[in-house]
Protein backbone atom coordinates (compact mmCIF):
# COMPACT_ATOMS: atom_id res chain seq x y z
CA UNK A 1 -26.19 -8.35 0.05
CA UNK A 2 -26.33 -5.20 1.38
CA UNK A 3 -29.53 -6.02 3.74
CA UNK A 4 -28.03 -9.13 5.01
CA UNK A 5 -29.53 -10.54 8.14
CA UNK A 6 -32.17 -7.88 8.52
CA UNK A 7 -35.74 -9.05 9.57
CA UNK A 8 -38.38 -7.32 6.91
CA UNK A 9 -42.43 -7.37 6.61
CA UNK A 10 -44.10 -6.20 3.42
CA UNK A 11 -47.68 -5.82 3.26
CA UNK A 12 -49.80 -6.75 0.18
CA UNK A 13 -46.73 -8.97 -0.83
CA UNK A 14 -48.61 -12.02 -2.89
CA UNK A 15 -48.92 -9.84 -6.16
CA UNK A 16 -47.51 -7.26 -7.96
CA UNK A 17 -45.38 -4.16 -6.36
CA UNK A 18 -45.50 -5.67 -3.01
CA UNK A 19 -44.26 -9.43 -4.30
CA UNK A 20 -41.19 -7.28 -6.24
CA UNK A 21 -40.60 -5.97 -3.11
CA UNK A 22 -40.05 -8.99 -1.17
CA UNK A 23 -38.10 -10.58 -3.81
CA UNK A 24 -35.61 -7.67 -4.16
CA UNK A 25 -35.00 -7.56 -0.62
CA UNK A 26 -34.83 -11.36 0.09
CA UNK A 27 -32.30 -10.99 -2.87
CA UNK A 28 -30.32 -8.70 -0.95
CA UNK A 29 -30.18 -10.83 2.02
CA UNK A 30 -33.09 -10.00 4.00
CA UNK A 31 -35.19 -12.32 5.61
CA UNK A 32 -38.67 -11.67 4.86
CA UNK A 33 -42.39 -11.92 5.94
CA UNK A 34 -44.55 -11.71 2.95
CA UNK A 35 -48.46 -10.99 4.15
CA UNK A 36 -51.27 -10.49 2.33
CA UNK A 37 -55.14 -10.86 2.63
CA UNK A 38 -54.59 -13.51 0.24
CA UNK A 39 -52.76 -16.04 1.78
CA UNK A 40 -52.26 -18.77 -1.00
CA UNK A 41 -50.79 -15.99 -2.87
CA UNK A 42 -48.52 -14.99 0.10
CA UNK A 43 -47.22 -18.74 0.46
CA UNK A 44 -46.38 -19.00 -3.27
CA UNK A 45 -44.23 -15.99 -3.06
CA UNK A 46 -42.73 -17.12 -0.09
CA UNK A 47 -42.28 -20.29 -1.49
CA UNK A 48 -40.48 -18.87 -4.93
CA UNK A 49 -38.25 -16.73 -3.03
CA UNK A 50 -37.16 -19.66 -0.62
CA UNK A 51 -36.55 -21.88 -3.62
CA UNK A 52 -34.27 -19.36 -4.59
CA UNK A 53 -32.07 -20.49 -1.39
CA UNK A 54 -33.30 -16.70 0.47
CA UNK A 55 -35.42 -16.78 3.52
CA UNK A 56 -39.27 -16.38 3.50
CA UNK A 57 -42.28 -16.76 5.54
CA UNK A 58 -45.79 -16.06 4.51
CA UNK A 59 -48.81 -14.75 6.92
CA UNK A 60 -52.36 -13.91 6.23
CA UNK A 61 -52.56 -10.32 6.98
CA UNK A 62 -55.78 -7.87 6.57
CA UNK A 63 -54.13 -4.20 7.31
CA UNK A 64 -57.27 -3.39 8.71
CA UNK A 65 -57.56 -5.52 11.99
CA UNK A 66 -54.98 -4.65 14.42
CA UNK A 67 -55.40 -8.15 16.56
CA UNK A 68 -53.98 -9.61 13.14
CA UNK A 69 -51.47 -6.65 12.58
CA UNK A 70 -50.08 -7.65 16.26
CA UNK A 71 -49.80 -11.72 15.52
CA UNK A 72 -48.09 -11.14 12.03
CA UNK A 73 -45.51 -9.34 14.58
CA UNK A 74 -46.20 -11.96 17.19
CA UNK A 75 -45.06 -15.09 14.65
CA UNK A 76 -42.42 -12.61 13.23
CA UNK A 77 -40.47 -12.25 16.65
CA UNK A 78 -41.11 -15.95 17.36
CA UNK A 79 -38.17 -16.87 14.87
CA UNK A 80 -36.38 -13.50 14.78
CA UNK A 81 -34.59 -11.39 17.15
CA UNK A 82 -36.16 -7.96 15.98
CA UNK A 83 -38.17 -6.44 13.26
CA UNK A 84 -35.69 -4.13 11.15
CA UNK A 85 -38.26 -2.18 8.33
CA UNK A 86 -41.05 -2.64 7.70
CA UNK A 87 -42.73 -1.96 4.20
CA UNK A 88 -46.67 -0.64 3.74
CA UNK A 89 -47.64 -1.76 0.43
CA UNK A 90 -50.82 -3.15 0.63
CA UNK A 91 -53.32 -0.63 -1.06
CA UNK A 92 -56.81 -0.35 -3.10
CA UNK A 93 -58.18 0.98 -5.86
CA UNK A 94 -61.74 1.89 -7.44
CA UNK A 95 -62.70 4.04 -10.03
CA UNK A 96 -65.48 7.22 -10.89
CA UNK A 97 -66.46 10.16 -11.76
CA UNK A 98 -66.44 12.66 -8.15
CA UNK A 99 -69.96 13.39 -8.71
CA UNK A 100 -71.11 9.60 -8.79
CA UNK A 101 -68.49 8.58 -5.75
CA UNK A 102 -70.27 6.47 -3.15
CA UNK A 103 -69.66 6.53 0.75
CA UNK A 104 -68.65 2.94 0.29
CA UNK A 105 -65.85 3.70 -2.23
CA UNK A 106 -64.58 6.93 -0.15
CA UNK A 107 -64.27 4.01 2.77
CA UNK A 108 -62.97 1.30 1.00
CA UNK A 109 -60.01 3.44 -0.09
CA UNK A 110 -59.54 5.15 2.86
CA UNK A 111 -59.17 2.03 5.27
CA UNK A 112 -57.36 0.03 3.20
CA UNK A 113 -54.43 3.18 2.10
CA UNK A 114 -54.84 5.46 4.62
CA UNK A 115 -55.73 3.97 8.11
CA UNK A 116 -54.18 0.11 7.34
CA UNK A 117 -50.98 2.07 6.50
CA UNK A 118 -51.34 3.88 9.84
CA UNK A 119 -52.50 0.89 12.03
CA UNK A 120 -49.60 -1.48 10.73
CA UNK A 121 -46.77 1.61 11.11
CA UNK A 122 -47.81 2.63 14.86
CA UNK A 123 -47.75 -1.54 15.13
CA UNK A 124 -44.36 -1.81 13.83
CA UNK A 125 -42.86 1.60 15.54
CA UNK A 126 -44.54 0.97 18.39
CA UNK A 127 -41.62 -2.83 18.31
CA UNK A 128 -38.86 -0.97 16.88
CA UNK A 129 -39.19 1.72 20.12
CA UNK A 130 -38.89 -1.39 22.30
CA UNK A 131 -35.59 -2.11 20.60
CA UNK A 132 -31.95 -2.02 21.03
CA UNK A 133 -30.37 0.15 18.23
CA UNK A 134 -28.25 -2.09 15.88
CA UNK A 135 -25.66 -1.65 14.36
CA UNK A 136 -25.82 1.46 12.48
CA UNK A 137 -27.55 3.23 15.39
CA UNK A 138 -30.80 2.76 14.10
CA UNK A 139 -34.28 0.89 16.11
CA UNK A 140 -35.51 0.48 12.61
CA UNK A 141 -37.52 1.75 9.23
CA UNK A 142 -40.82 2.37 7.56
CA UNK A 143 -41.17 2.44 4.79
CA UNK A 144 -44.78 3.62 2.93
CA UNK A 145 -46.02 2.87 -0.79
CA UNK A 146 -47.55 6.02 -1.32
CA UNK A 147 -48.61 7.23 -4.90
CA UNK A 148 -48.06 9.95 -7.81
CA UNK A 149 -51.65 10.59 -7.00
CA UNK A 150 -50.56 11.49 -3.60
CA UNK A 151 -48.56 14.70 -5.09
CA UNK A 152 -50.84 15.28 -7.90
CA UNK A 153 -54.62 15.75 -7.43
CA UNK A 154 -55.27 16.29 -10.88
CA UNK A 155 -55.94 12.34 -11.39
CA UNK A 156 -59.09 12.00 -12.81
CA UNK A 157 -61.97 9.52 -11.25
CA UNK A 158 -59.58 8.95 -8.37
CA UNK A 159 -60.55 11.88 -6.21
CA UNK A 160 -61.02 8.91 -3.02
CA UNK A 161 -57.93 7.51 -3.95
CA UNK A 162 -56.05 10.63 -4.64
CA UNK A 163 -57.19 11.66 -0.83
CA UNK A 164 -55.87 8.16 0.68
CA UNK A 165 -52.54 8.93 -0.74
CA UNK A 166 -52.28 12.37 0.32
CA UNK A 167 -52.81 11.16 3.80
CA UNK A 168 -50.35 8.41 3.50
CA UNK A 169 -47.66 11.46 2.25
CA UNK A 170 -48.81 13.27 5.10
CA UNK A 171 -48.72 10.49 7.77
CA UNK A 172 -45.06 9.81 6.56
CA UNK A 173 -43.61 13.31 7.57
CA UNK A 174 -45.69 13.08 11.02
CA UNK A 175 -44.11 9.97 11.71
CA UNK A 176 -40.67 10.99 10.64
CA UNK A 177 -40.83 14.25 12.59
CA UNK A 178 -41.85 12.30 16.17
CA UNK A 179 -40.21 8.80 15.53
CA UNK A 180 -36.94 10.88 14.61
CA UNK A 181 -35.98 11.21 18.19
CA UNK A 182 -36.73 7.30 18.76
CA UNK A 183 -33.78 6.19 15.91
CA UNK A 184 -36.74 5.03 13.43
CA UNK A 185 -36.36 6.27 10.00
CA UNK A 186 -39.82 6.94 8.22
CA UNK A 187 -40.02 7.35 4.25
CA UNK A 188 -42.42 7.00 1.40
CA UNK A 189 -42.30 5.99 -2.56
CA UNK A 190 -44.14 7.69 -4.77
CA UNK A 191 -44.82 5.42 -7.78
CA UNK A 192 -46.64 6.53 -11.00
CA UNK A 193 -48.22 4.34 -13.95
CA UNK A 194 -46.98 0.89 -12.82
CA UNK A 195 -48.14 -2.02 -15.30
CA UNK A 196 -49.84 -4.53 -12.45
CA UNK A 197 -52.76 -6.14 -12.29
CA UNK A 198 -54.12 -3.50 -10.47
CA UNK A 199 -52.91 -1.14 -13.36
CA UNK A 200 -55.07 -3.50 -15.36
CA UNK A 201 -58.57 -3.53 -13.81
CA UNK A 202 -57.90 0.82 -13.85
CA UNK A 203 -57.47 0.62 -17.65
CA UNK A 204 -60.91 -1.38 -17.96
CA UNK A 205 -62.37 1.50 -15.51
CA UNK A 206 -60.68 4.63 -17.07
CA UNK A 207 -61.88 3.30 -20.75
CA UNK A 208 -65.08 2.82 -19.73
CA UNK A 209 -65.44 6.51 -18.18
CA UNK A 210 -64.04 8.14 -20.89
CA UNK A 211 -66.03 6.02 -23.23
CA UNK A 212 -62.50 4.75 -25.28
CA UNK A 213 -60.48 1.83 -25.72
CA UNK A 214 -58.22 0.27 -23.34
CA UNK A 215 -55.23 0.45 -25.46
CA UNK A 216 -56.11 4.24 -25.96
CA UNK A 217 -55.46 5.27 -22.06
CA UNK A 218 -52.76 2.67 -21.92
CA UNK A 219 -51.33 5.05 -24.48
CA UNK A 220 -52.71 8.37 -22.68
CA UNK A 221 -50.60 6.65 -19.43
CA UNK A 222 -47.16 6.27 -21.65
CA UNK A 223 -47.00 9.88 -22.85
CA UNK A 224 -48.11 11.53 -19.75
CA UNK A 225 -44.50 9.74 -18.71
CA UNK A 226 -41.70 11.37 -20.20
CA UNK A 227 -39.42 8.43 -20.34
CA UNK A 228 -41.93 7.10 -22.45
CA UNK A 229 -42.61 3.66 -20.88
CA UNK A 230 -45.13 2.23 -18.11
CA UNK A 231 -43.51 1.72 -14.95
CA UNK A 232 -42.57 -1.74 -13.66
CA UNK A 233 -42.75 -2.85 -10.15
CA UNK A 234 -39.48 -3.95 -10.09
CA UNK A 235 -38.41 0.10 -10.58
CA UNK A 236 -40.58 0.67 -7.42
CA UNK A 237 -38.67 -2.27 -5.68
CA UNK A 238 -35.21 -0.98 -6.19
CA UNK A 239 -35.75 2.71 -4.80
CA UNK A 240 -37.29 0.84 -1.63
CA UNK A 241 -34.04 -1.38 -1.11
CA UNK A 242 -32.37 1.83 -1.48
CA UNK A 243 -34.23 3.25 1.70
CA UNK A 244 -33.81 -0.04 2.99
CA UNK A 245 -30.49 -0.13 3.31
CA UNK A 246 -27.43 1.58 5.28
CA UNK A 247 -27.36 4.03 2.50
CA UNK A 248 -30.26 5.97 3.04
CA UNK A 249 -29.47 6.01 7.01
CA UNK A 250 -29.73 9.92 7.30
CA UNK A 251 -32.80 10.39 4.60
CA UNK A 252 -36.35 10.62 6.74
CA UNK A 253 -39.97 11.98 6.13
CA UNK A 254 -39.32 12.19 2.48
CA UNK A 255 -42.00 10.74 -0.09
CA UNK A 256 -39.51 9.86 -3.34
CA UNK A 257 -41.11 10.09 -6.84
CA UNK A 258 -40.44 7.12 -9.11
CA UNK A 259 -42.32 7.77 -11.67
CA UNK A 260 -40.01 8.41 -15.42
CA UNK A 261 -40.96 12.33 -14.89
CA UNK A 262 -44.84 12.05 -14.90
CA UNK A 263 -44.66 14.30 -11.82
CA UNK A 264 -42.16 16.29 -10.37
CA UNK A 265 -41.55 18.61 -7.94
């Protein structure tokens, strides 16, 4: 229970990476905001993880509007003392060729990944500067979902995507660097071929594109990974309790891979 007490938001929490995030940190004591665009979603994760005996509440959060950014923190403080980490997961994908992109995909990917990560982290610094330090000398902690793709441009049909993710690796180190002096902690994961539904709707894409089957770049996925399996969300969700808690207290600006070896550096 080595988060016990804390006061956590995760964005994009209904499904997926962003729902094993919530659960692994309720399960280590946090209380927990799960928001998401898709609120039903939200509430039912909520509602497993507090039928679990842990502590959940769910709010309908876009990452693009700040006015909702601010009442998520809003209803957050109303039954909390202070907002200890926040997590940016909420993210996008689309698919095609860099010749063929559109101005609508570029956006699409780029607001969602790029500038909802930034709105809801100067949101949530922007609290945690207003704070008292606790405990372990610390206002608080960001933490960004980030991407293989933001290390490796080399990702074919992703070239919007692959840009979004950059930008989120880059925002993370310019946060780090200027929140540093403010006790706020700023860090990034860097997941590779996680099996999601997400994951799913970019094997339907990728086959398409490359004109073969699904189960052939499901395949072309599991060997570009040397420990020879697709990644699960729940190996995404235990590096971020790791930044999460009192044991990554003097780690900050770094974007970790977790990713079985498809990319290191």
């Amino acid at each position: 229970m080595r988060l016990l007490g804390k006061t956590v938001v995760v964005t994009g929490a209904a499904t997926g990476i962003g729902r094993a995030i919530a659960e692994r940190l309720s399960a280590e004591g946090a209380w927990v905001a799960i928001t998401d665009r898709n609120e039903a979603g939200a509430r039912q994760t909520a509602n497993d993880i507090c039928s679990n005996g842990r502590q959940a509440i769910a709010i309908r959060l876009d990452v693009m509007q700040s006015a909702e950014i601010n009442e998520a923190i809003r209803r957050v403080l109303a039954e909390r003392e202070r907002l200890d980490i926040w997590v940016n997961n909420a993210g996008v994908s689309t698919m095609n060729r860099f010749l063929e992109l559109t101005e609508e995909d570029w956006d699409f990917n780029m607001d969602v990944n790029a500038k909802g990560t930034f709105l809801c982290a100067q949101a949530a610094a922007r609290q945690m500067v207003s704070q008292q330090p606790a405990e372990n000398g610390l206002r608080g902690k960001i933490i960004n979902i980030a991407s293989m793709a933001g290390k490796r441009g080399n990702a074919p049909f992703l070239a919007h995507y692959v840009a979004s993710k950059f930008a989120v690796v880059g925002l993370t180190q310019a946060m780090a660097g200027e929140l540093a002096p403010h006790a706020i902690l700023v860090n990034a994961v860097c997941p590779g071929y996680v099996r999601t539904s997400m994951q799913e709707r970019e094997l339907i894409w990728e086959a398409s594109l490359r004109g073969i089957s699904v189960a052939d770049v499901q395949r072309l996925y599991i060997n570009d990974t040397p420990l020879g399996r697709l990644e699960s969300a729940e190996d995404v969700a235990c590096v971020v309790s790791f930044l999460a808690s009192d044991d990554a207290n003097f780690i900050t600006g770094e974007s970790l891979n977790v990713n079985g070896g498809a990319w290191m550096d």
